[in-house]
N, C-alpha and C. Protein backbone atom coordinates (compact mmCIF):
# COMPACT_ATOMS: atom_id res chain seq x y z
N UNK A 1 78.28 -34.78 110.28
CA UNK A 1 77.21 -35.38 109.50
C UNK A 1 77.72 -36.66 108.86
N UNK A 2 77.19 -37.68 108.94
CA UNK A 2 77.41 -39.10 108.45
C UNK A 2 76.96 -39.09 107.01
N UNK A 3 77.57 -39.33 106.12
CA UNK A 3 76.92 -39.52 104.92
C UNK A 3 76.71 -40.86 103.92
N UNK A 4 76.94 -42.08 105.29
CA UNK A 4 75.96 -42.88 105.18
C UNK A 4 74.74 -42.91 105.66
N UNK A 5 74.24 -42.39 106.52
CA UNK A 5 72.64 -41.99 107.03
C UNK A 5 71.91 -41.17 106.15
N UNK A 6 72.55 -40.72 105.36
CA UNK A 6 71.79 -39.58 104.89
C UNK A 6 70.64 -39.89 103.77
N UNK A 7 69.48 -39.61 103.98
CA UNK A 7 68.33 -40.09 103.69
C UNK A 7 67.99 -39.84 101.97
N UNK A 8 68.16 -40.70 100.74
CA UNK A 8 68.08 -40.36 99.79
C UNK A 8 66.85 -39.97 99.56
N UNK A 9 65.78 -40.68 100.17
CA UNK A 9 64.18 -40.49 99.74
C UNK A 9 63.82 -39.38 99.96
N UNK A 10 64.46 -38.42 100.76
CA UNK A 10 63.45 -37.05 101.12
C UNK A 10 64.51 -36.35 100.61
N UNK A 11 65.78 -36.64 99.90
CA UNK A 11 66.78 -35.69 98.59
C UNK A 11 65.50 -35.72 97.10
N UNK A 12 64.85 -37.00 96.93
CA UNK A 12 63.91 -36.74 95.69
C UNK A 12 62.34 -36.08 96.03
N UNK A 13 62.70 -35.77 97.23
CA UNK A 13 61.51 -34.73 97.30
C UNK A 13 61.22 -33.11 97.68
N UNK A 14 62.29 -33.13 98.26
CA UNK A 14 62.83 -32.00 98.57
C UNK A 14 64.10 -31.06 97.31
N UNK A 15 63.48 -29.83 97.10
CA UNK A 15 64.79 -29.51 96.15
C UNK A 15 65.57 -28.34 97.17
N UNK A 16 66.90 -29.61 97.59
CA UNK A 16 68.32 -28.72 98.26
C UNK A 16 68.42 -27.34 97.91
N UNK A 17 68.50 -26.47 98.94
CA UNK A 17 69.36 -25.46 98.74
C UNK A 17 71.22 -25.41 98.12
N UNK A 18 71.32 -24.61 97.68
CA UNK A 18 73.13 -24.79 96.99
C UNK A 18 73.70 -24.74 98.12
N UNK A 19 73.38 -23.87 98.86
CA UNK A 19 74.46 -23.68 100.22
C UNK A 19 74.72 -25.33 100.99
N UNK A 20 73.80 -25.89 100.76
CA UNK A 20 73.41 -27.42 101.31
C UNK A 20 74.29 -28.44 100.22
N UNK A 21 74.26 -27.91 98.95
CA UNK A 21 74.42 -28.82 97.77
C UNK A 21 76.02 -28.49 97.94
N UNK A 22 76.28 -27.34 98.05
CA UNK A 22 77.76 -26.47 98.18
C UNK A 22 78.44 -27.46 99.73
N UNK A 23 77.58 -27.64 100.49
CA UNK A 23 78.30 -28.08 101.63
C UNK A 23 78.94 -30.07 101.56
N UNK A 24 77.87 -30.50 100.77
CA UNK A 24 77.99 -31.75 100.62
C UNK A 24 79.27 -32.66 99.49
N UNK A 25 79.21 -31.78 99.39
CA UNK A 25 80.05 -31.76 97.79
C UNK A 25 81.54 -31.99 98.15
N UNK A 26 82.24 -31.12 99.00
CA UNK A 26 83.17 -31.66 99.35
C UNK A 26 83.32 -32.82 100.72
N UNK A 27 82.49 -33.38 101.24
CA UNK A 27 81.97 -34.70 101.59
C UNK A 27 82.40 -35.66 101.04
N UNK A 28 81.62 -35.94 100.25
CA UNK A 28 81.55 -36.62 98.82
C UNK A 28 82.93 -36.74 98.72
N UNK A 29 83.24 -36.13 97.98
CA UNK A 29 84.55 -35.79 97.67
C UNK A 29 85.68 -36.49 98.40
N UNK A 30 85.58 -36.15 99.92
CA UNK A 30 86.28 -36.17 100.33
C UNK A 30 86.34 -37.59 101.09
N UNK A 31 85.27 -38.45 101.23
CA UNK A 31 84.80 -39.67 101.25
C UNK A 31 85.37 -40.59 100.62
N UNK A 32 85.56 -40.08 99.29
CA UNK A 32 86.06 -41.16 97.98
C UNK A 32 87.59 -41.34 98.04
N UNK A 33 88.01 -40.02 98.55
CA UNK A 33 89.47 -40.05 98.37
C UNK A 33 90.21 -40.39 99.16
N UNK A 34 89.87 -40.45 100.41
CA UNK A 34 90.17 -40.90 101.98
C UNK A 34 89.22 -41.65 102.40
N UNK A 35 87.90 -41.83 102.22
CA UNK A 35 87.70 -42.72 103.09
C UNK A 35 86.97 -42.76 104.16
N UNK A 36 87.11 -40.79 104.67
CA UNK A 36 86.86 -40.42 105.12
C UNK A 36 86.32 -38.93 104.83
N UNK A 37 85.13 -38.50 105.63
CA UNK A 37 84.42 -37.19 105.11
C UNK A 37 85.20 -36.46 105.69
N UNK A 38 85.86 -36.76 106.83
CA UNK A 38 86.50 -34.95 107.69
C UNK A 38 87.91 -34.90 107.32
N UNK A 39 88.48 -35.93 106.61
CA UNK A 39 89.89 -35.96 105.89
C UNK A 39 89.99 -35.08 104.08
N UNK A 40 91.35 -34.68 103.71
CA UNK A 40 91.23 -33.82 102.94
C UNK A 40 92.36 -34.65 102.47
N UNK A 41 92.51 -34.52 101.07
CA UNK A 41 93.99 -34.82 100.73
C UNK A 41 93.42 -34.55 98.70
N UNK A 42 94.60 -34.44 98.13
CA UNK A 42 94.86 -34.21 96.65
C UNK A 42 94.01 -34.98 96.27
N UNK A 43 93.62 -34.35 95.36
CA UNK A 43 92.34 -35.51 94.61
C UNK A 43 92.88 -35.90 93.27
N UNK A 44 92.81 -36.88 92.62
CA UNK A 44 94.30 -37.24 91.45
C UNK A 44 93.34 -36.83 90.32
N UNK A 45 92.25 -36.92 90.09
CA UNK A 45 91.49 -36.80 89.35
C UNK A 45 89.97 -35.78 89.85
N UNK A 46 90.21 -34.44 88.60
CA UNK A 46 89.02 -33.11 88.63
C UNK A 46 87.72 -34.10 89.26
N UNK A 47 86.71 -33.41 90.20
CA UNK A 47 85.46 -33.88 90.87
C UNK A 47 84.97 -34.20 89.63
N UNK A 48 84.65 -32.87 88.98
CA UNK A 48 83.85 -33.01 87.72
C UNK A 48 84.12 -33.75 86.28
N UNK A 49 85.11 -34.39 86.10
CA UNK A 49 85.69 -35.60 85.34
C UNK A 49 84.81 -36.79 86.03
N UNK A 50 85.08 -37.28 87.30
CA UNK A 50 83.99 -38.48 87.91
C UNK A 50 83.22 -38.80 87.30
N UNK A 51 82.25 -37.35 86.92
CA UNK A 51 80.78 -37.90 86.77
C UNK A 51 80.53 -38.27 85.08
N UNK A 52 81.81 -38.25 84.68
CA UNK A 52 81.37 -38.53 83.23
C UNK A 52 81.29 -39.83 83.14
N UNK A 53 81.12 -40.37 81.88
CA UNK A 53 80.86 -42.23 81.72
C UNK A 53 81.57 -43.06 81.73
N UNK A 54 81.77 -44.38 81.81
CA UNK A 54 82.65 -45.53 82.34
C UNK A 54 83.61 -45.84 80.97
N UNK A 55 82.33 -45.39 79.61
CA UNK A 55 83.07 -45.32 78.40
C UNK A 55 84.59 -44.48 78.36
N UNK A 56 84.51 -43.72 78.79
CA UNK A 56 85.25 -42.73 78.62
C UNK A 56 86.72 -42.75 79.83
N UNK A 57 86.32 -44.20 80.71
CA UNK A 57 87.49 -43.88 81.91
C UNK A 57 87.41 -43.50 83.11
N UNK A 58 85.99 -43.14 83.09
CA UNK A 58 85.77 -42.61 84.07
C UNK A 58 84.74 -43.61 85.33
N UNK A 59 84.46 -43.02 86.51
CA UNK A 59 83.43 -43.82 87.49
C UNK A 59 81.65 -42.85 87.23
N UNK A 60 81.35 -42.48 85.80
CA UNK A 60 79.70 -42.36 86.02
C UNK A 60 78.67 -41.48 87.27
N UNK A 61 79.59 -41.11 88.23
CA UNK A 61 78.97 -40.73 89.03
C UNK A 61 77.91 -39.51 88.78
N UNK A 62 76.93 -39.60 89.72
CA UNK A 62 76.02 -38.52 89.41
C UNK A 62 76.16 -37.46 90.23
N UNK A 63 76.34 -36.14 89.67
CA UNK A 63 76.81 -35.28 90.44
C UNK A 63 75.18 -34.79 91.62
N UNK A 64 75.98 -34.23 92.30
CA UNK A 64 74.37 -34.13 93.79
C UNK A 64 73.76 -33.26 93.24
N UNK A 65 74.45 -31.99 92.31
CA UNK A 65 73.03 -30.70 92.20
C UNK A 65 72.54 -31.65 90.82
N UNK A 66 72.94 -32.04 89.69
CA UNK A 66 72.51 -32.33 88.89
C UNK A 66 70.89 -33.53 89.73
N UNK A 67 71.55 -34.45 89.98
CA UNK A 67 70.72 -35.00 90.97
C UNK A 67 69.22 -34.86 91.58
N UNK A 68 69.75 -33.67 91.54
CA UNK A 68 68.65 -33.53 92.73
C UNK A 68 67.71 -32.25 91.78
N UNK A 69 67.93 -31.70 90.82
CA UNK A 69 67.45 -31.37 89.56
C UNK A 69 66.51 -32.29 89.01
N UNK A 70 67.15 -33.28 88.86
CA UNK A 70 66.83 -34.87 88.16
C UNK A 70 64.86 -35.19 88.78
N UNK A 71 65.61 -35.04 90.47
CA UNK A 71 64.34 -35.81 91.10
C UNK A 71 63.35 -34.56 91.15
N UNK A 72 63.58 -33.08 91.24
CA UNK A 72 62.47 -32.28 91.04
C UNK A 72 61.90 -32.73 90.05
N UNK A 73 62.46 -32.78 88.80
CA UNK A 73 61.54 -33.15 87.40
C UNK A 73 60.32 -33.92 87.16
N UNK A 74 61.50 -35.29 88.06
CA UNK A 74 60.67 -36.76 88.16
C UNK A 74 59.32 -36.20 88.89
N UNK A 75 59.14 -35.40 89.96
CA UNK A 75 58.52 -35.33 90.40
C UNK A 75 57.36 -34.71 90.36
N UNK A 76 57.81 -33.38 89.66
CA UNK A 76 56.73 -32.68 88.46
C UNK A 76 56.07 -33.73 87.95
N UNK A 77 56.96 -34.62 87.09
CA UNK A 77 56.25 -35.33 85.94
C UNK A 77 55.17 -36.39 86.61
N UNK A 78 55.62 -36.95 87.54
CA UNK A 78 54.55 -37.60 88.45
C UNK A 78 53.44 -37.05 88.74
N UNK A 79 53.38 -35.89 89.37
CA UNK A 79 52.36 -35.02 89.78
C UNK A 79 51.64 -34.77 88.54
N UNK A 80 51.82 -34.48 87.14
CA UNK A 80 51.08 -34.21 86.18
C UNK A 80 50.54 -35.36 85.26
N UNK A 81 51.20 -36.44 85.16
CA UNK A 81 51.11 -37.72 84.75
C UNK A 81 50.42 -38.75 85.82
N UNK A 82 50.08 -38.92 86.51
CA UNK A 82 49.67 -39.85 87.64
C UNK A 82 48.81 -39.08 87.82
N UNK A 83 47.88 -38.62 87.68
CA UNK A 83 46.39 -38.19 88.44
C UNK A 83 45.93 -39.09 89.37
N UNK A 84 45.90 -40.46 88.82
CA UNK A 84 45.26 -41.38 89.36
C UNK A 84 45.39 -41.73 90.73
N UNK A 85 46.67 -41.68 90.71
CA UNK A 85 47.81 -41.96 92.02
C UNK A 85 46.54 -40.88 93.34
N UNK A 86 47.10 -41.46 94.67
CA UNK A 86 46.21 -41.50 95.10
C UNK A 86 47.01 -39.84 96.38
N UNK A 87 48.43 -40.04 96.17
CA UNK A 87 48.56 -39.03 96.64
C UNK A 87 49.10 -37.73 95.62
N UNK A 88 48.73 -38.02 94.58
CA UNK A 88 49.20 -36.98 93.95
C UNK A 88 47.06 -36.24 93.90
N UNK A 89 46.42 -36.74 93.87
CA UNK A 89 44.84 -36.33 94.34
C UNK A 89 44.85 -36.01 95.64
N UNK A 90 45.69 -36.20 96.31
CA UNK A 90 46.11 -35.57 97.52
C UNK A 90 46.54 -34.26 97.81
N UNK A 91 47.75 -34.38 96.63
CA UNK A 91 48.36 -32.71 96.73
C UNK A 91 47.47 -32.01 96.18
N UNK A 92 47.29 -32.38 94.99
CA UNK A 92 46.26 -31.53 94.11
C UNK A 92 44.72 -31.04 94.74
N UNK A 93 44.24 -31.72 95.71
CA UNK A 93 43.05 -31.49 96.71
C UNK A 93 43.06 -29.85 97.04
């Protein structure tokens, strides 16, 4: 799996399974540190340190389950806030 192809627009519409979120994760991961997704090597710094803020030292990153949490919400909130919108009178039909 390429995880430059990988389609962000249908990650904010779709809410991932963990097994999916579980699989990507070391990807990611393993992307940043090599370079490469199918390469493995010591990671100098905890995954979950990353995602904290730039204040702090860190690279901000957004973790994928949090993420993708994020865009269910957004998307609720659209659907209940946007009536107007022409496909949310769509779903709601």
């Amino acid at each position: 799996m390429n995880l430059i192809i990988l389609n962000t627009s249908s990650l904010k519409v779709f809410s991932l399974p963990k097994k999916v979120l579980q699989y990507l994760k070391p990807k990611c991961r393993n992307f940043l540190w090599c370079g490469k997704e199918q390469e493995s090597r010591k990671a100098h710094v905890a995954w979950d340190h990353l995602c904290d803020p730039k204040q702090v030292g860190c690279l901000n990153l957004i973790a994928l389950v949090e993420w993708n949490k994020v865009n269910m919400i957004k998307l609720l909130w659209n659907l209940t806030s946007k009536s107007y919108k022409l496909w949310v009178r769509w779903i709601n039909a």
